[in-house]
Protein backbone atom coordinates (compact mmCIF):
# COMPACT_ATOMS: atom_id res chain seq x y z
CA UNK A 1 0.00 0.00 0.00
CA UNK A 2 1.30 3.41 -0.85
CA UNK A 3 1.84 6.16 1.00
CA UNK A 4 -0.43 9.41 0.34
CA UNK A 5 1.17 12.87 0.55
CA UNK A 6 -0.68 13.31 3.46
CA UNK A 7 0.43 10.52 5.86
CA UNK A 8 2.72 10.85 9.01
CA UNK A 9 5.44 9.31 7.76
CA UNK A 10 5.43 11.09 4.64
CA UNK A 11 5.57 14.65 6.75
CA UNK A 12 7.55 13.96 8.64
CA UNK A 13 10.07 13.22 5.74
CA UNK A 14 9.43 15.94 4.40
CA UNK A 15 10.02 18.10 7.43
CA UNK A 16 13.01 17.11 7.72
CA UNK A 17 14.58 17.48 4.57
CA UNK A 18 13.32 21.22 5.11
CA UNK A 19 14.88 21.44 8.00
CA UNK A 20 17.93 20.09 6.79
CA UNK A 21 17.79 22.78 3.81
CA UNK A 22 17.37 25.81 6.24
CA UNK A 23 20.10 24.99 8.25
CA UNK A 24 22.10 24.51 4.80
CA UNK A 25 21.00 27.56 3.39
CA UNK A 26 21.86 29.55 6.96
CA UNK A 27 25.02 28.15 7.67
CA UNK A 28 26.29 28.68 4.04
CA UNK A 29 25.19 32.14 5.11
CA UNK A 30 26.36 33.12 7.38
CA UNK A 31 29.86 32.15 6.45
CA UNK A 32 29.78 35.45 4.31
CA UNK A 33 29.13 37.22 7.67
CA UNK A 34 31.92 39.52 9.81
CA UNK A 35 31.08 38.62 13.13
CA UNK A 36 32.53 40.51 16.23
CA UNK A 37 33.87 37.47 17.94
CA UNK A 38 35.16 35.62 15.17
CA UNK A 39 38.48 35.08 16.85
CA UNK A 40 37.08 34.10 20.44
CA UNK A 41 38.35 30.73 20.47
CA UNK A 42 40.77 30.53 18.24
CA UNK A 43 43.06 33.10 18.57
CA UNK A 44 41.52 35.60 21.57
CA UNK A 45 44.95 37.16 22.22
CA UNK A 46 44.75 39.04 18.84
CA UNK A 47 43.71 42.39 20.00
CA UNK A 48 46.31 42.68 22.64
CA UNK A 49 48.94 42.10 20.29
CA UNK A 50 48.00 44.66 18.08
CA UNK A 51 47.24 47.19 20.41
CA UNK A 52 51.01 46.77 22.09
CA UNK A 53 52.49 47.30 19.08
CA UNK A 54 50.07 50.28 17.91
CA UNK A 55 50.62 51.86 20.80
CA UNK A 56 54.18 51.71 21.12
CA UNK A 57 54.40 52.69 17.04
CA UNK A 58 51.87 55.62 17.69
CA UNK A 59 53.52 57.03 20.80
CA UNK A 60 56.79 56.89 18.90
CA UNK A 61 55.23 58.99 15.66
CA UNK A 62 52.26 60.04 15.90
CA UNK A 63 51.92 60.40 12.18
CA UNK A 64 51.84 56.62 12.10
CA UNK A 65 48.41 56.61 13.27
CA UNK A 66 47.10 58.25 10.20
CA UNK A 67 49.08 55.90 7.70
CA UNK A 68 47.75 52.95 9.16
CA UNK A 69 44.08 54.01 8.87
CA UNK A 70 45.02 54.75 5.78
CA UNK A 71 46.15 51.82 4.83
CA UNK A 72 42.45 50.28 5.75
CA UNK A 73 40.53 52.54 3.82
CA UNK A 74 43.04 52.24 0.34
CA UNK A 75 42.61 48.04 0.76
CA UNK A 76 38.99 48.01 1.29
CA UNK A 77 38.71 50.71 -1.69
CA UNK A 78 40.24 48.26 -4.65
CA UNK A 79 38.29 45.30 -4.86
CA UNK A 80 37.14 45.01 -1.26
CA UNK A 81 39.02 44.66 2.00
CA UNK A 82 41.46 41.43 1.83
CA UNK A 83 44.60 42.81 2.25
CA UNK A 84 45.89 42.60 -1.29
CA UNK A 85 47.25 46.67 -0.69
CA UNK A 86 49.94 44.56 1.36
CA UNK A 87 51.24 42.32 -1.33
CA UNK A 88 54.48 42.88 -2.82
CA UNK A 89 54.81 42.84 -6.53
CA UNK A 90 56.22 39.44 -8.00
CA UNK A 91 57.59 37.85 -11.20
CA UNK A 92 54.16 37.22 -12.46
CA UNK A 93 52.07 40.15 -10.44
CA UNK A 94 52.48 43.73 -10.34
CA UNK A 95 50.42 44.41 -7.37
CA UNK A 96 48.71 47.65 -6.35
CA UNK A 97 51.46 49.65 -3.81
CA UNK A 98 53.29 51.23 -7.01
CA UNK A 99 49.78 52.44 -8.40
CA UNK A 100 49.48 56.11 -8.84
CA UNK A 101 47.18 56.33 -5.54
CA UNK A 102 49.94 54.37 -3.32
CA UNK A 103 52.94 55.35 -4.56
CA UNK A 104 55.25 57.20 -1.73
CA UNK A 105 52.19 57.43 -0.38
CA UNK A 106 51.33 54.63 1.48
CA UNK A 107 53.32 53.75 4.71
CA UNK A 108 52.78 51.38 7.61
CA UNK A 109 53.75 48.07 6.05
CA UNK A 110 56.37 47.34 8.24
CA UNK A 111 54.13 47.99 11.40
CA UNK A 112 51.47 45.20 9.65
CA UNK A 113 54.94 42.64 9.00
CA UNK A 114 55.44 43.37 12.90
CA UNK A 115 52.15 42.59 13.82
CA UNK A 116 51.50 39.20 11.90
CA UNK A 117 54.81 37.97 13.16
CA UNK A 118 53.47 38.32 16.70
CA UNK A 119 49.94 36.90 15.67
CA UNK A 120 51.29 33.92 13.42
CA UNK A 121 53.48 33.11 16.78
CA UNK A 122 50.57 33.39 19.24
CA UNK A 123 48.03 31.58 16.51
CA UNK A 124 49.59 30.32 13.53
CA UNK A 125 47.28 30.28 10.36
CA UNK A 126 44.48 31.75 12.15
CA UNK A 127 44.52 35.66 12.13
CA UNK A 128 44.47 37.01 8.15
CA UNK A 129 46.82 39.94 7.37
CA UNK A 130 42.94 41.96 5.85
CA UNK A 131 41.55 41.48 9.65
CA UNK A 132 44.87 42.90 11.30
CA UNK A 133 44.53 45.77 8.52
CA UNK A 134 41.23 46.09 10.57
CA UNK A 135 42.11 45.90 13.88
CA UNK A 136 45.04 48.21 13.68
CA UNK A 137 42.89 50.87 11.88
CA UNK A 138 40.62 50.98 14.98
CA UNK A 139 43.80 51.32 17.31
CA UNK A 140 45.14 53.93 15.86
CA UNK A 141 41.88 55.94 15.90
CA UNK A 142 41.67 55.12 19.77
CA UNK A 143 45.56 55.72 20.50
CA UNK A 144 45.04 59.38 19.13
CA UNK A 145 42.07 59.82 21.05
CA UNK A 146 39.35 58.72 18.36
CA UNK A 147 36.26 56.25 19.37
CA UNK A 148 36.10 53.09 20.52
CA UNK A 149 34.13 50.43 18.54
CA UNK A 150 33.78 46.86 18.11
CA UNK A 151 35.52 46.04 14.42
CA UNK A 152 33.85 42.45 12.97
CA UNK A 153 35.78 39.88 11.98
CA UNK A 154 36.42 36.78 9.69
CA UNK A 155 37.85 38.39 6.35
CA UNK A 156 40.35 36.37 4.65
CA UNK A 157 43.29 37.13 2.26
CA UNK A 158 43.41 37.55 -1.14
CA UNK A 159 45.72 35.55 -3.18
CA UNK A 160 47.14 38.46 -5.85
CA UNK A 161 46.79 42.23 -6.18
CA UNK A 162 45.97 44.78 -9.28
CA UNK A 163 47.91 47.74 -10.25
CA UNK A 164 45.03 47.98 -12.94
CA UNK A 165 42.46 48.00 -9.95
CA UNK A 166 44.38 50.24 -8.04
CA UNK A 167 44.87 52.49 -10.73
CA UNK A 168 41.21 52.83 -12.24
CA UNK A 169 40.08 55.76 -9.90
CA UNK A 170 38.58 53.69 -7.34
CA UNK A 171 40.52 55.86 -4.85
CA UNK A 172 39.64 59.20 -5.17
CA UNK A 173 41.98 61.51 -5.81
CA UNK A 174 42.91 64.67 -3.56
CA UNK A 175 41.96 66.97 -6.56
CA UNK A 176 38.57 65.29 -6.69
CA UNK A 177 35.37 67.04 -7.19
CA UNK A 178 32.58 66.93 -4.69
CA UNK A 179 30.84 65.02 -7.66
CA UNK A 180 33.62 62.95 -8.15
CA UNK A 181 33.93 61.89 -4.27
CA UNK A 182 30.12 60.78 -3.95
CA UNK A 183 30.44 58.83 -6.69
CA UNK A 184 33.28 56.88 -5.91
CA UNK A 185 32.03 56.15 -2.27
CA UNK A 186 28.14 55.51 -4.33
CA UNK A 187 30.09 52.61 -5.89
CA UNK A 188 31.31 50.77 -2.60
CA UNK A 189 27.94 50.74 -1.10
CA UNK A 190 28.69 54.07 0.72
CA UNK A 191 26.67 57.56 1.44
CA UNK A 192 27.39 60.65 1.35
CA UNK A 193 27.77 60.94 5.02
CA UNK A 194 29.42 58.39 4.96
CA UNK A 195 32.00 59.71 2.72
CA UNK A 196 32.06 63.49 5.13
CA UNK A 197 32.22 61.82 7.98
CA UNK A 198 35.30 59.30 6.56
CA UNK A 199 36.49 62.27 5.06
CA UNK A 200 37.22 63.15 9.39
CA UNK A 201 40.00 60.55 9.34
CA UNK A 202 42.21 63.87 7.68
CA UNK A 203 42.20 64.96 11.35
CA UNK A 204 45.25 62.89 11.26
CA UNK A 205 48.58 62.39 9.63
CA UNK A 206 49.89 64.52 6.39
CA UNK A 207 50.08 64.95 2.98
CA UNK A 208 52.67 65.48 0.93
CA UNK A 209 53.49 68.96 -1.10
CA UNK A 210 52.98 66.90 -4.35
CA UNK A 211 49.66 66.24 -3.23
CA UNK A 212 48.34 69.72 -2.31
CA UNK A 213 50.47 71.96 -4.32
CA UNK A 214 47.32 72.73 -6.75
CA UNK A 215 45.31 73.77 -3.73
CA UNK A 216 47.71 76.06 -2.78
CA UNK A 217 48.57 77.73 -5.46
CA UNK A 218 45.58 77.43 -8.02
CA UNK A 219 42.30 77.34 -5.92
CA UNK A 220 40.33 80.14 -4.76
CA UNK A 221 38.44 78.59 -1.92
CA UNK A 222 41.69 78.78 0.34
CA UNK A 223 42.62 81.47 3.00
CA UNK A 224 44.85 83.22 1.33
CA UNK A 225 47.23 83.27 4.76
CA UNK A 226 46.72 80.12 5.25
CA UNK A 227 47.81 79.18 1.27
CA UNK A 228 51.18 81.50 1.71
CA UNK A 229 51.88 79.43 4.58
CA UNK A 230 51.91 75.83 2.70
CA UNK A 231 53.47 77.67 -0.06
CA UNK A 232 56.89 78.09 2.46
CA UNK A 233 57.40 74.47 2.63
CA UNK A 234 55.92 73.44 -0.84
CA UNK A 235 57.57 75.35 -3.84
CA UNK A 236 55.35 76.47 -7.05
CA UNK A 237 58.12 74.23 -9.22
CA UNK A 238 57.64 70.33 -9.36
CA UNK A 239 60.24 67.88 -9.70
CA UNK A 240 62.67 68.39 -6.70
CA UNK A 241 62.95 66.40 -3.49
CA UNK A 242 60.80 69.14 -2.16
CA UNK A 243 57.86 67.64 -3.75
CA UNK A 244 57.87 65.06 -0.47
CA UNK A 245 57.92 67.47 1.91
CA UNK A 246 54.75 67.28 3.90
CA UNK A 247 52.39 69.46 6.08
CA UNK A 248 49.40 68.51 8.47
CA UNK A 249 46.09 67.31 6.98
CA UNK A 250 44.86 69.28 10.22
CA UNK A 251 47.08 72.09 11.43
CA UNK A 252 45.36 72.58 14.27
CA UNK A 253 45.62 69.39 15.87
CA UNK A 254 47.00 67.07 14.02
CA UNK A 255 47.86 64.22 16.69
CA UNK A 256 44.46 64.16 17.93
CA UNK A 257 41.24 62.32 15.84
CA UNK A 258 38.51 64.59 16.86
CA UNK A 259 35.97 67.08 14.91
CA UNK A 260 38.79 70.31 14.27
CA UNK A 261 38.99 69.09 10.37
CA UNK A 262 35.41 70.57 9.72
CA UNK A 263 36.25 73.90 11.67
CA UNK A 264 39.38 73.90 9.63
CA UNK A 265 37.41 73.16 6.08
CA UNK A 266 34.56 76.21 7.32
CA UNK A 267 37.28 78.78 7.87
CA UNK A 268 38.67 77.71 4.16
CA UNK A 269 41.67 76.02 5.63
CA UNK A 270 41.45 72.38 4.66
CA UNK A 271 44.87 71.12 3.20
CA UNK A 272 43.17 69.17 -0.25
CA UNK A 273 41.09 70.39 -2.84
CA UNK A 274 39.17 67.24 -1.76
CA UNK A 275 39.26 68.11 1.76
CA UNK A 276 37.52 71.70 0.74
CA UNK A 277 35.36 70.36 -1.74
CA UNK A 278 33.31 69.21 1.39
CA UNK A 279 32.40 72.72 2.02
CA UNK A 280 32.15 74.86 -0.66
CA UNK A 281 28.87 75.62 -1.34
CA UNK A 282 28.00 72.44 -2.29
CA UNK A 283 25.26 69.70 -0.82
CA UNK A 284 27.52 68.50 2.13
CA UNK A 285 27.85 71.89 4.13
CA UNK A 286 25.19 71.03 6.34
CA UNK A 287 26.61 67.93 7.62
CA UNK A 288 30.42 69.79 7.95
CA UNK A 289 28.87 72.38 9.65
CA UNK A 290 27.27 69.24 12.02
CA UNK A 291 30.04 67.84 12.83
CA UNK A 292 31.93 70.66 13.07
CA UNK A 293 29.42 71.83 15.87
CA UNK A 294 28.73 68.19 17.34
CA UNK A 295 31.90 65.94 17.92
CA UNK A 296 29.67 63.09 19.37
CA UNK A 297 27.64 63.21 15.65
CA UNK A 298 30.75 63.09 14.01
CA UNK A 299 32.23 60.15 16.12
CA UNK A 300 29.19 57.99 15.77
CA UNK A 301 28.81 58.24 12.05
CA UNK A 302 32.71 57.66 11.58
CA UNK A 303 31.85 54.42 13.25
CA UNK A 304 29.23 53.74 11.21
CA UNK A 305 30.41 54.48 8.08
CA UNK A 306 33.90 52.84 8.96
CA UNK A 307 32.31 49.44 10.33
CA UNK A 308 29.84 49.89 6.54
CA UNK A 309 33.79 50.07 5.37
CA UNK A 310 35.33 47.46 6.44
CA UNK A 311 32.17 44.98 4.87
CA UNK A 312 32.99 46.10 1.27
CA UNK A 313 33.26 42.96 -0.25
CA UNK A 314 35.13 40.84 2.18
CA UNK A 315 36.73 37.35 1.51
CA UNK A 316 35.10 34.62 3.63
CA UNK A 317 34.57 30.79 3.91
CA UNK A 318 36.75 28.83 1.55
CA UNK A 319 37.57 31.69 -0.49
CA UNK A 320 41.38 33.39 -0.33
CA UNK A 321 43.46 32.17 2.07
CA UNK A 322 45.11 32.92 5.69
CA UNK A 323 48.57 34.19 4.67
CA UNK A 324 51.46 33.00 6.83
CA UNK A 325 52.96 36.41 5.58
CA UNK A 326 51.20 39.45 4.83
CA UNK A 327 53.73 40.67 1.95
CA UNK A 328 53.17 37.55 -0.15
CA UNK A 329 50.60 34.61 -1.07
CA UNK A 330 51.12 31.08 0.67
């Protein structure tokens, strides 16, 4: 006698093959997710070993702090955040630190190499070079007196690197237009706030004169004292050793993450034509003005728009690998 679809036995069949198909379908999704405590178990001595050495690289130059959250937000930008900024070109790969973006630009590599030595001794194969990336971005915020928050985890590494990718314009340039910069943070999933209030991580570090010698020179929304001042350690003429000298994204107070960038950018004295862009007449003076007059806005939607960051298009699962060294593939 055959079963009907309607028996008990047939149910409860089919039951469980549905259950066994949602727990499929959840478990093979949430191995795409970041999750807070990914390293809990397996390796829970992570964040003490890269605040040490954050803190001791940060204390030493302050400037550090900047480069390193830098470093976070030029992986994440080229083809999500999985540490391929870190590779080193090879035989067969011409990775992304020579691209026009990175170039004497980028800095902080060494500080990474220090870290993942630690890690790899404390968990080896465990910790990925694009979480540390992570980690130490959020460090150097806090070290400089920036916010506190909780960064997720579970992003793996990427196997190669693209000086195409890197080259492409998926980094904004510092002689972007407003246009230009909400467009380029559109494509990664980001806002506009977003992009102002990421925009606040200029509070810290430098640039150098290559970089803002347009501004200076060429640009009318600049005080003009303020201009004549750059202009002393950045020469009109290109092409001399001078061109690396460097000056304070933030003048003010430029070893201290807080809200003095926006002040800066509303008394026309923001460093990059990108940096002024944000308050020019434009559609994002309101929110400068904001955070300008509101730290504690400005520190929450860093946060947010940093954590939105770091899930651009993460590697997770079986996909990339954990590198044993940050500077090359396995």
């Amino acid at each position: 006698m055959a079963f009907s679809s309607s028996s008990p036995s047939s149910k409860v069949s089919i039951n469980f093959i549905c259950f066994v198909l949602l727990m499929f379908f959840l478990i093979g999704n949430s191995s795409a997710q970041l999750s807070e405590n990914f390293y809990a178990k397996k390796c829970p001595n992570v964040f003490n070993v890269v605040k040490s050495i954050v803190h001791s690289v940060v204390a030493n130059e302050p400037r550090m702090g900047g480069s390193l959250l830098r470093l976070f937000f030029h992986d994440c930008f080229v083809n999500g955040c999985d540490g391929s900024v870190l590779l080193d070109d090879t035989s067969s790969m011409k990775g992304e630190k020579t691209a026009p973006p990175n170039k004497d630009s980028l800095r902080g590599f060494e500080v990474i190499d220090a870290i993942k030595s630690k890690v790899e001794a404390a968990c080896p194969g465990v910790v990925s070079c694009a979480d540390i990336v992570a980690i130490t971005a959020r460090d150097s915020v806090v070290n400089l007196g920036g916010p506190y928050w909780k960064v997720k985890l579970g992003r793996r590494d990427s196997k190669t690197a693209s000086f195409n990718d890197a080259s492409n314009g998926a980094i904004p340039p510092p002689f972007s237009t407003l246009a230009n910069l909400i467009n380029r943070f559109k494509a990664q999933g980001l806002s506009t706030k977003d992009m102002v209030a990421l925009s606040g991580a200029h509070t810290i570090g430098k640039a150098r004169c290559v970089v803002y010698r347009d501004h200076i020179y060429n640009d009318t929304d600049i005080d003009s004292l303020f201009a004549k001042s750059r202009q002393r350690n950045c020469p009109r003429k290109s092409g001399s050793i001078k061109d690396n000298n460097v000056a304070f994204l933030d003048y003010k107070t430029p070893n201290h993450f807080d809200n003095v960038y926006y002040n800066n950018l509303i008394n026309k004295k923001g460093l990059l034509h990108s940096d002024q862009v944000l308050f020019n007449g434009g559609s994002t003076d309101l929110l400068v003005k904001t955070y300008s007059n509101n730290p504690k806005a400005f520190e929450s939607d860093f946060v947010t728009a940093i954590i939105k960051m770091g899930n651009i298009k993460p590697l997770t699962g079986s996909k990339g690998e954990i590198r044993k060294q940050c500077r090359r593939a396995n």
